[in-house]
PDB file of N, CA and C in Angstrom:
ATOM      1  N   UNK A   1       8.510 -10.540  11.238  1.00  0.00           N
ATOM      2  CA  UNK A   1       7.523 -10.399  10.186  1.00  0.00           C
ATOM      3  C   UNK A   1       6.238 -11.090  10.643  1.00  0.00           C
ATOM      4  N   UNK A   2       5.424 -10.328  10.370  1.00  0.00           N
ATOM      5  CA  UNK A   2       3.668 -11.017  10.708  1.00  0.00           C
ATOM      6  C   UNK A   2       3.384 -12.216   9.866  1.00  0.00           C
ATOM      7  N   UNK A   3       2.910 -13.027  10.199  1.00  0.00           N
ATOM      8  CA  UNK A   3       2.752 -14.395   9.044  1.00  0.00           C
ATOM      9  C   UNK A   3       1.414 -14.750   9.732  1.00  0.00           C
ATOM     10  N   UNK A   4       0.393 -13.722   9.128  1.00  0.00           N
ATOM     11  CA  UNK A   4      -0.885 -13.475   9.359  1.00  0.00           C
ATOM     12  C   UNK A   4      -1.611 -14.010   7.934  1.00  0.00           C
ATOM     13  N   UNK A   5      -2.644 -14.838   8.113  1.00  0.00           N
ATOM     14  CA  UNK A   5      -2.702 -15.718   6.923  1.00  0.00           C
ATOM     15  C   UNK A   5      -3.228 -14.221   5.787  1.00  0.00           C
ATOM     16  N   UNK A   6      -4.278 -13.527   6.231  1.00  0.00           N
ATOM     17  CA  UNK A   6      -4.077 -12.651   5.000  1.00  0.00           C
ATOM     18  C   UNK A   6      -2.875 -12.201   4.479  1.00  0.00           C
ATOM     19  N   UNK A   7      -1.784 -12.001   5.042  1.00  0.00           N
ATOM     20  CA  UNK A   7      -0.437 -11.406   4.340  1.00  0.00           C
ATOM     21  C   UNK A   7      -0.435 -12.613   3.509  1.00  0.00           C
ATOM     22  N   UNK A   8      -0.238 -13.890   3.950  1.00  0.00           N
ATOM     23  CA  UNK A   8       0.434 -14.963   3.434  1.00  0.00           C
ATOM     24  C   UNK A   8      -1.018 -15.052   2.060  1.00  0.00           C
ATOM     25  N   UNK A   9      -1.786 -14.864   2.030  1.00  0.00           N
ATOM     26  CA  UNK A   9      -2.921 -15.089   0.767  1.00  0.00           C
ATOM     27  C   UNK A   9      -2.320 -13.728   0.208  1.00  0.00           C
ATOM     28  N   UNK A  10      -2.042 -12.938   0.313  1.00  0.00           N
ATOM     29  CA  UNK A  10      -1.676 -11.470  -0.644  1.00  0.00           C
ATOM     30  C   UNK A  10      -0.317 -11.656  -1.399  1.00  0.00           C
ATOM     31  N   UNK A  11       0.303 -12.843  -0.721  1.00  0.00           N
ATOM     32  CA  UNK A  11       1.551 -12.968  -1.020  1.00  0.00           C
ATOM     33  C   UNK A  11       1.541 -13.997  -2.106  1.00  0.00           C
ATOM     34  N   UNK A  12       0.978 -14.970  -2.016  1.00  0.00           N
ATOM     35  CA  UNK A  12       0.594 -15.985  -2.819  1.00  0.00           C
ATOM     36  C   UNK A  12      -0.045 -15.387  -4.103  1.00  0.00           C
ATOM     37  N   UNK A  13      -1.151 -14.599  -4.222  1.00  0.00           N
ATOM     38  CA  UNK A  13      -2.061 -13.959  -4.735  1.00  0.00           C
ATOM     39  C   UNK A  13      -0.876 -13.069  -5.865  1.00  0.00           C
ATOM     40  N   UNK A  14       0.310 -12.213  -5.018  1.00  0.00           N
ATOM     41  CA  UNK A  14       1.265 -11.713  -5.774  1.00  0.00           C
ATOM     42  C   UNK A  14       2.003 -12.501  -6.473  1.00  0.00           C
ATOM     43  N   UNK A  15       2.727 -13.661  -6.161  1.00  0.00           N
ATOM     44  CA  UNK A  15       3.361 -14.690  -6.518  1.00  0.00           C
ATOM     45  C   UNK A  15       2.639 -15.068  -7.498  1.00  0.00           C
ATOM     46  N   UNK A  16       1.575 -15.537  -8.071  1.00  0.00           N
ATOM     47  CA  UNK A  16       0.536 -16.310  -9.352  1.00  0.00           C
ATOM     48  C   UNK A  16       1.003 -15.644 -10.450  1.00  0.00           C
ATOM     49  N   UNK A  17       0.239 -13.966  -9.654  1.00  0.00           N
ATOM     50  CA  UNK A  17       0.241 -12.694 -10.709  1.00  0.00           C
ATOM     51  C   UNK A  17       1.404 -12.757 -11.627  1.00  0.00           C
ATOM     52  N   UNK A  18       2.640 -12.505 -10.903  1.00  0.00           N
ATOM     53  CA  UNK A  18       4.085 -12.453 -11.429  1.00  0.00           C
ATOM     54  C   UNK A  18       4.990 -13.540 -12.335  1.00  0.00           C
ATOM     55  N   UNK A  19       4.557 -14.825 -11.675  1.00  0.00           N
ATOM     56  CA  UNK A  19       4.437 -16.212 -12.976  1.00  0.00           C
ATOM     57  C   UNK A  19       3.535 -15.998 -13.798  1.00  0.00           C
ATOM     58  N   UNK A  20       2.743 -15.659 -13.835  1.00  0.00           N
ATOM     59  CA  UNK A  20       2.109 -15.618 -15.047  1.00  0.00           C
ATOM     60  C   UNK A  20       2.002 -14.556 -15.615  1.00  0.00           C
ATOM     61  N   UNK A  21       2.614 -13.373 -15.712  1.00  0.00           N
ATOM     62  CA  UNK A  21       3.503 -12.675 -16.375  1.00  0.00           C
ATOM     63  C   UNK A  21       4.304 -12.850 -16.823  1.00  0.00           C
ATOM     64  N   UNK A  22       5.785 -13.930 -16.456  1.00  0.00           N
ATOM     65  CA  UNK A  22       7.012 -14.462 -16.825  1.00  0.00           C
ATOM     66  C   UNK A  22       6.871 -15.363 -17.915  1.00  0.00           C
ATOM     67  N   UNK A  23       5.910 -16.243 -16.896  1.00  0.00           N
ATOM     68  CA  UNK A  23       5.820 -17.849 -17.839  1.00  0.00           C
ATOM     69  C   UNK A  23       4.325 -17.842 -18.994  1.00  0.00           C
ATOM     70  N   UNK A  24       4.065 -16.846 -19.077  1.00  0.00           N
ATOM     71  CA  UNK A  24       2.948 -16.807 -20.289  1.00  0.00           C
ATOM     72  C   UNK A  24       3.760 -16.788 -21.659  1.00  0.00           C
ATOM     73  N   UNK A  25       3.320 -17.670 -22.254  1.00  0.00           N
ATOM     74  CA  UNK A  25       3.372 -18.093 -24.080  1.00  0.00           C
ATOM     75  C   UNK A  25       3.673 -16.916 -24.693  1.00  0.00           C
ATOM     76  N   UNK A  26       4.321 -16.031 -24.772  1.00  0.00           N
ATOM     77  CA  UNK A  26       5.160 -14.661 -25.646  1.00  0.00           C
ATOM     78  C   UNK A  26       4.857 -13.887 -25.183  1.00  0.00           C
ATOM     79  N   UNK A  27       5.659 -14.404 -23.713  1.00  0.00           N
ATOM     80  CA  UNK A  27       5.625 -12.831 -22.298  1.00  0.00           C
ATOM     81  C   UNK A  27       7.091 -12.602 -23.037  1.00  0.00           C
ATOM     82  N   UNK A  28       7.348 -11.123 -22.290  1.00  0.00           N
ATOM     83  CA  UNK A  28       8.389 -10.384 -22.444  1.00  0.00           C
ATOM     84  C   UNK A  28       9.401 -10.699 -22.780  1.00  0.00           C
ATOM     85  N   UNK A  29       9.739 -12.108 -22.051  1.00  0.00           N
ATOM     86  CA  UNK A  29      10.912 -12.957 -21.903  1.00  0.00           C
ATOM     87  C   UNK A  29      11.639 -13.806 -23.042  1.00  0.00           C
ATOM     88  N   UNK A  30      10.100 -13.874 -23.841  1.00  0.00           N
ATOM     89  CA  UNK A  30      10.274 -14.331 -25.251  1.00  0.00           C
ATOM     90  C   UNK A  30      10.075 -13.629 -26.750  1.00  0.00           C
ATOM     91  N   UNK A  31       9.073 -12.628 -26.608  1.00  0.00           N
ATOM     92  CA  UNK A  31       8.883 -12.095 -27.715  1.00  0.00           C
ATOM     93  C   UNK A  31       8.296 -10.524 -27.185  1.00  0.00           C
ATOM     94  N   UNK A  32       9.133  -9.426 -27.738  1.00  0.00           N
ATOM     95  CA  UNK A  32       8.311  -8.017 -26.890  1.00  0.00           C
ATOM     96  C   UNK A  32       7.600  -7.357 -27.516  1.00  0.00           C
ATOM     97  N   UNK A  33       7.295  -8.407 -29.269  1.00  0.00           N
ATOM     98  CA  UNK A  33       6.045  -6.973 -30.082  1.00  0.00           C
ATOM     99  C   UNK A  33       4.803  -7.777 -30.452  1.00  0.00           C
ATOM    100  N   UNK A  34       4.870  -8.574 -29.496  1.00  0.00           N
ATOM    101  CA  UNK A  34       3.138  -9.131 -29.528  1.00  0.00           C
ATOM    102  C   UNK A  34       2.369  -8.334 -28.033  1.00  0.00           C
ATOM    103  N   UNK A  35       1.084  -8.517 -28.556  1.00  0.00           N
ATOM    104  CA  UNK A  35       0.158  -8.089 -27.513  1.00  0.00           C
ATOM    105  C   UNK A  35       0.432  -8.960 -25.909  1.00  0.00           C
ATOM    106  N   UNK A  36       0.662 -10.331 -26.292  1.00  0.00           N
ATOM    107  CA  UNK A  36       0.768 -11.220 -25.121  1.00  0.00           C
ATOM    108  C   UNK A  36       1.588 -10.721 -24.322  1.00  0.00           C
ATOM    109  N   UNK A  37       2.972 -10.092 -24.819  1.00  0.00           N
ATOM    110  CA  UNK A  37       3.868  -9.068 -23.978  1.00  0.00           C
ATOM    111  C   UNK A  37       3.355  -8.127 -23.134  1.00  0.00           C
ATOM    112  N   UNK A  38       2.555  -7.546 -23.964  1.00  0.00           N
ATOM    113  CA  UNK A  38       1.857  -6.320 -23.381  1.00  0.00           C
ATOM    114  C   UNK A  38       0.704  -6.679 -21.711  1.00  0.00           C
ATOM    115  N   UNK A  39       0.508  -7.946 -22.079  1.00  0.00           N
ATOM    116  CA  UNK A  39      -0.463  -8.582 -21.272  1.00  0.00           C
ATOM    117  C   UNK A  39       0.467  -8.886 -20.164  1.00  0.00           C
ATOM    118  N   UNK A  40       1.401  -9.523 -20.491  1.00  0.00           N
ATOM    119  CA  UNK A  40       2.148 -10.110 -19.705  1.00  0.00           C
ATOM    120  C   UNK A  40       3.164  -8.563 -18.788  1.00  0.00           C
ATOM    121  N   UNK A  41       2.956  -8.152 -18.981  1.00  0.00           N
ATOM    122  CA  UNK A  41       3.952  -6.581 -18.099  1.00  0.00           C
ATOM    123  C   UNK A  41       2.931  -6.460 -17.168  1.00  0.00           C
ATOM    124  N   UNK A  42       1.714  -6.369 -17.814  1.00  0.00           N
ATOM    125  CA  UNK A  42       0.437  -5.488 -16.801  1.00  0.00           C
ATOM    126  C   UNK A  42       0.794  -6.855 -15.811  1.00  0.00           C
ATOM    127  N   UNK A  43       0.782  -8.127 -16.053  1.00  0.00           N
ATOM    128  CA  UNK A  43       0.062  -8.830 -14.694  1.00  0.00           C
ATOM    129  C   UNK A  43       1.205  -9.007 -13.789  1.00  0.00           C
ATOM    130  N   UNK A  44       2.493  -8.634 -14.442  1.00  0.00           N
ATOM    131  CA  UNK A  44       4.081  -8.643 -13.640  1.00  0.00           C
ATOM    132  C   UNK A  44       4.021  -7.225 -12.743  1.00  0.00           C
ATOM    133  N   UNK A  45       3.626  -6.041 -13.304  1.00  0.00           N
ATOM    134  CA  UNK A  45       3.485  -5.237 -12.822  1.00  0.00           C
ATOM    135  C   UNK A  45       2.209  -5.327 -11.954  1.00  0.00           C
ATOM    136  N   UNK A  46       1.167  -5.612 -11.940  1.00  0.00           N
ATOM    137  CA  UNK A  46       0.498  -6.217 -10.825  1.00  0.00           C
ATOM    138  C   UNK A  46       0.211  -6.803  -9.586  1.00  0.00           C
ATOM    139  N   UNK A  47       2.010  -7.836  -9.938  1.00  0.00           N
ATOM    140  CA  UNK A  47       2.110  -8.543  -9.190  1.00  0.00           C
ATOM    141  C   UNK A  47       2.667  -7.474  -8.332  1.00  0.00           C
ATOM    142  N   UNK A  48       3.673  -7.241  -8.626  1.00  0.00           N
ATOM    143  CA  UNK A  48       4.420  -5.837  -7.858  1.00  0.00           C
ATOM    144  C   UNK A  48       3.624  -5.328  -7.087  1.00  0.00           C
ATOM    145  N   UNK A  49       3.087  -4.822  -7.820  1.00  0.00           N
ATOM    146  CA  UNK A  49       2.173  -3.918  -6.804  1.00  0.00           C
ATOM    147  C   UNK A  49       1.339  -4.672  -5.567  1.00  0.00           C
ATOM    148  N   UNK A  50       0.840  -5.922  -5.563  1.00  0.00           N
ATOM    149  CA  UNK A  50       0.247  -6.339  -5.126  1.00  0.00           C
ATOM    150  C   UNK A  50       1.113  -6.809  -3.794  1.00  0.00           C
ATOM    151  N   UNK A  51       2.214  -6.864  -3.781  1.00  0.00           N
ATOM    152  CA  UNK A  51       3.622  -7.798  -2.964  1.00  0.00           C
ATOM    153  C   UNK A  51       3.318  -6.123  -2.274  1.00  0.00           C
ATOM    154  N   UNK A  52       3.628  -5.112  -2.826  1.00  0.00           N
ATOM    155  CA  UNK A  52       3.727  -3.659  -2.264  1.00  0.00           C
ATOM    156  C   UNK A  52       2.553  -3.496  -1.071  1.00  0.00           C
ATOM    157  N   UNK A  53       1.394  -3.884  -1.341  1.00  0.00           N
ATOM    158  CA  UNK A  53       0.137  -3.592  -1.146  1.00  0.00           C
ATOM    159  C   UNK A  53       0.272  -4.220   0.362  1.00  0.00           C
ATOM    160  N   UNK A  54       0.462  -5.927   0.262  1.00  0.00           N
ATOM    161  CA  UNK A  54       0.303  -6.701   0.889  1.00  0.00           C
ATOM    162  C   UNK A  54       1.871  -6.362   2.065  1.00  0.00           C
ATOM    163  N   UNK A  55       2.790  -5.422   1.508  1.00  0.00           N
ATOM    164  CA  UNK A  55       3.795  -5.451   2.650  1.00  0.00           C
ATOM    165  C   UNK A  55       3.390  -3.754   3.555  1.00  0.00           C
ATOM    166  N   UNK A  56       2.372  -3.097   2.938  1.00  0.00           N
ATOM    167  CA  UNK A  56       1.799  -1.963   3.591  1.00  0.00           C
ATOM    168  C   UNK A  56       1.000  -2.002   4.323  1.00  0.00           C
ATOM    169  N   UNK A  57      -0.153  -3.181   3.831  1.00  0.00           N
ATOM    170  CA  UNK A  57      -1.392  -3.020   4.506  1.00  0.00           C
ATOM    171  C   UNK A  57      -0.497  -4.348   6.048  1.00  0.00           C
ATOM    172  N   UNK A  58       0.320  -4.655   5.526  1.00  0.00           N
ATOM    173  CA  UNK A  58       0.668  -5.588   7.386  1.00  0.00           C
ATOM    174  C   UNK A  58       1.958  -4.725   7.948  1.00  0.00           C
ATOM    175  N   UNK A  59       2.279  -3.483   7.641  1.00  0.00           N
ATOM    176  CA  UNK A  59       2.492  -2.670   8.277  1.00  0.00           C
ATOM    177  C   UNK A  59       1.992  -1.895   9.622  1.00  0.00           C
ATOM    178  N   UNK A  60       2.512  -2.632  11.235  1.00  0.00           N
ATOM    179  CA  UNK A  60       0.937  -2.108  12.364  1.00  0.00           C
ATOM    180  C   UNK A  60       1.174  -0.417  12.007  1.00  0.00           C
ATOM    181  N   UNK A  61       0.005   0.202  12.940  1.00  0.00           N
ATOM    182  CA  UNK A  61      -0.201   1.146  12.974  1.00  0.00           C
ATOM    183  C   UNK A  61       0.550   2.385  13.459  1.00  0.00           C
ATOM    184  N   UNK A  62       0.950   3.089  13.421  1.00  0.00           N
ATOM    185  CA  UNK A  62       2.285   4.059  14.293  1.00  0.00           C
ATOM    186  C   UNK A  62       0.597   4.635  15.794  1.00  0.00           C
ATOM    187  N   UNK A  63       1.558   3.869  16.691  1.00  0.00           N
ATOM    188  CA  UNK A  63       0.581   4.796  18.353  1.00  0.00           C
ATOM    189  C   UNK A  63       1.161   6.019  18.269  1.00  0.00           C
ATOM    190  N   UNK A  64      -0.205   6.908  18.828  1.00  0.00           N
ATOM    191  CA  UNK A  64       0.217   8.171  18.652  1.00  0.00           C
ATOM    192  C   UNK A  64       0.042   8.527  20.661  1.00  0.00           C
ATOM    193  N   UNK A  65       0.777   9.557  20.718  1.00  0.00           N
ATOM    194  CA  UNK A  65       0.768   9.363  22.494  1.00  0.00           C
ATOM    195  C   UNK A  65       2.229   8.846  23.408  1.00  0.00           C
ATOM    196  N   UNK A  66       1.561   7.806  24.129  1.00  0.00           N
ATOM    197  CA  UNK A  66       2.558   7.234  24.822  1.00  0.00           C
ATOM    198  C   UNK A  66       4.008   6.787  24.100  1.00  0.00           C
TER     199      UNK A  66
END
């Protein structure tokens, strides 16, 4: 695995996102018909995506050729 400091900041960056989705004051985990829920999915789902992002973009390149 590349442990190229941008991966490692995208990773971190994902990691925040996703606690603070979990651990926010009437995230999902605690209450699911307040808005804060609603808040709290987008930045979990964020995070996701962002862990996704950060394991694509340090994906090298496929050589074409040799």
């Amino acid at each position: 695995m590349n442990k190229s400091k941008p991966f490692i900041v995208n990773l971190v960056i994902a990691g925040i996102f996703i606690a603070l989705g979990l651990l926010m004051p009437g995230s999902t985990m605690t209450n699911s018909n307040e808005l804060t829920a609603n808040i709290a999915g987008i930045a979990t789902g964020f995070g996701i995506a962002w862990i996704i992002k950060a394991f694509a973009d340090n994906k090298p390149p496929k050589s074409e050729g040799a």
